[in-house]
Protein backbone atom coordinates (compact mmCIF):
# COMPACT_ATOMS: atom_id res chain seq x y z
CA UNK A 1 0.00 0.00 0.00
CA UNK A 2 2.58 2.69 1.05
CA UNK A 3 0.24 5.30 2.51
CA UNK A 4 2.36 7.89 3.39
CA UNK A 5 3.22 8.52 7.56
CA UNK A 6 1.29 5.44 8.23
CA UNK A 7 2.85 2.30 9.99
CA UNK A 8 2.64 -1.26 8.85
CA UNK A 9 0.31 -1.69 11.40
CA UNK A 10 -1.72 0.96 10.39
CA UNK A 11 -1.67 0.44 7.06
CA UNK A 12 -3.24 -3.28 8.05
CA UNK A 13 -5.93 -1.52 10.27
CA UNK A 14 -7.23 -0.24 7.39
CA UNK A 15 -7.23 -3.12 4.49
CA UNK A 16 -9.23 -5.18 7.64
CA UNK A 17 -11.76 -1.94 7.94
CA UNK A 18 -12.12 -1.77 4.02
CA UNK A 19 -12.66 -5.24 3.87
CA UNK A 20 -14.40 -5.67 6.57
CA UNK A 21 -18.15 -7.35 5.80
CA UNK A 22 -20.44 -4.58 7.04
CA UNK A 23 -18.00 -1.94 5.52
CA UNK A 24 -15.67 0.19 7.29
CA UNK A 25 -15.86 0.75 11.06
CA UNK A 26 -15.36 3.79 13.38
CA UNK A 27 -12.98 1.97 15.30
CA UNK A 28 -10.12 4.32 15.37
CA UNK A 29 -6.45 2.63 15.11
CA UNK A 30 -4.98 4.29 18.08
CA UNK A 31 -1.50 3.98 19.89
CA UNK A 32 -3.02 1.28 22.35
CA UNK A 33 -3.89 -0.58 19.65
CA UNK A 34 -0.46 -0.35 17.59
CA UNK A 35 1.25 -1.01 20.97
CA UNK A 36 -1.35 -4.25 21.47
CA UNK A 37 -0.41 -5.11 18.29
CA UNK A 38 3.24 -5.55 18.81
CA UNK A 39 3.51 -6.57 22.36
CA UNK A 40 1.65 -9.88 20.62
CA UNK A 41 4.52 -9.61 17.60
CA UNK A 42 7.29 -9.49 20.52
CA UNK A 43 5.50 -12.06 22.94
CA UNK A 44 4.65 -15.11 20.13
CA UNK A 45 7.53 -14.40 18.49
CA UNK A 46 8.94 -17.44 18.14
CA UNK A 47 5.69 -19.71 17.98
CA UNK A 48 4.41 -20.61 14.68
CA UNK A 49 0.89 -22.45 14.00
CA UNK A 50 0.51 -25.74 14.99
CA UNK A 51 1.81 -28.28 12.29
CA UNK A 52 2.81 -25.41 10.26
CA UNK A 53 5.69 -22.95 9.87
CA UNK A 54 2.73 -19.98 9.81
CA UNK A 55 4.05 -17.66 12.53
CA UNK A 56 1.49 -17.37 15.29
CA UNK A 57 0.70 -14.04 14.80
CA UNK A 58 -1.50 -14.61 11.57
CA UNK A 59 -4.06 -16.07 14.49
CA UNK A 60 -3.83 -12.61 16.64
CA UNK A 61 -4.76 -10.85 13.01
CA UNK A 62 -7.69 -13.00 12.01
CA UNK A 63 -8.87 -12.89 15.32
CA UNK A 64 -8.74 -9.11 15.40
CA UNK A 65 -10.00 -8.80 11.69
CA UNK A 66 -13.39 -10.92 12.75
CA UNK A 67 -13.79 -8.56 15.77
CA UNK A 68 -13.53 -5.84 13.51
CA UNK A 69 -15.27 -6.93 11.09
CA UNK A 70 -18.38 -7.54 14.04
CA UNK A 71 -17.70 -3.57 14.73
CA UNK A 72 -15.92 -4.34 18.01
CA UNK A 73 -14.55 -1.22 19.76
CA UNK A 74 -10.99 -0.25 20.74
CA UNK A 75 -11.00 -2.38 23.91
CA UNK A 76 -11.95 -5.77 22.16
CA UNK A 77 -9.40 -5.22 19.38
CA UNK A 78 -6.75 -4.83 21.74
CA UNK A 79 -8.16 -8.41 23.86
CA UNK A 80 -8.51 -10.19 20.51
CA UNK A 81 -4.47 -9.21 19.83
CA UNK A 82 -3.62 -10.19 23.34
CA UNK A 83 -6.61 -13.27 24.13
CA UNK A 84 -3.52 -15.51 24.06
CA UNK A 85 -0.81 -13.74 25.40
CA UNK A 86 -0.94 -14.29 29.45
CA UNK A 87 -1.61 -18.17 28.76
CA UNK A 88 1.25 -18.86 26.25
CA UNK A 89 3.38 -16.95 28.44
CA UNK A 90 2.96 -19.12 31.11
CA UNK A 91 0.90 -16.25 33.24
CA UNK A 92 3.77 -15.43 35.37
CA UNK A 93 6.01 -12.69 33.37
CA UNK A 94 5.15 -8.94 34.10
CA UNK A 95 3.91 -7.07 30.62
CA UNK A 96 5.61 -4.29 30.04
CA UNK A 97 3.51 -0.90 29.61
């Protein structure tokens, strides 16, 4: 795409919205959700999909494009990026904010 002064990330946000089923949504890709976004890129980093080589974090994107796509706000975007951080993690390590 190469929208100019947007991030990967952003640029994503808004090929999901466009996409998206019931058209775009007035879900706003904010800092939270950029910084949800790769806090689930750092913390799976090295996991890939079961019996594949598909790196884990192409289940964190579908799961945040169908919440999107079911107009979920900024809150549920960020849980669908990070639904499977604290139990793949083991639960124990502090998150960094």
């Amino acid at each position: 795409m190469g929208l100019p002064n947007l991030s990967i990330v952003e640029e994503i946000a808004i090929v999901l919205n466009e996409n998206s089923a019931s058209g775009p949504t007035l879900v706003a890709w904010s800092q939270d959700i950029t910084r949800a976004f790769e806090l689930g890129v750092e913390l799976h980093r090295e996991q890939v999909r079961k019996g594949t080589n598909i790196p884990y974090v192409s289940h964190l994107m579908a799961v945040c494009a169908i919440v999107m796509e079911y107009g979920g706000d900024r809150d549920a975007v960020i849980a669908a990026l990070l639904h499977d951080a604290a139990e793949d993690q083991g639960g124990m390590r502090p998150v960094p904010r």
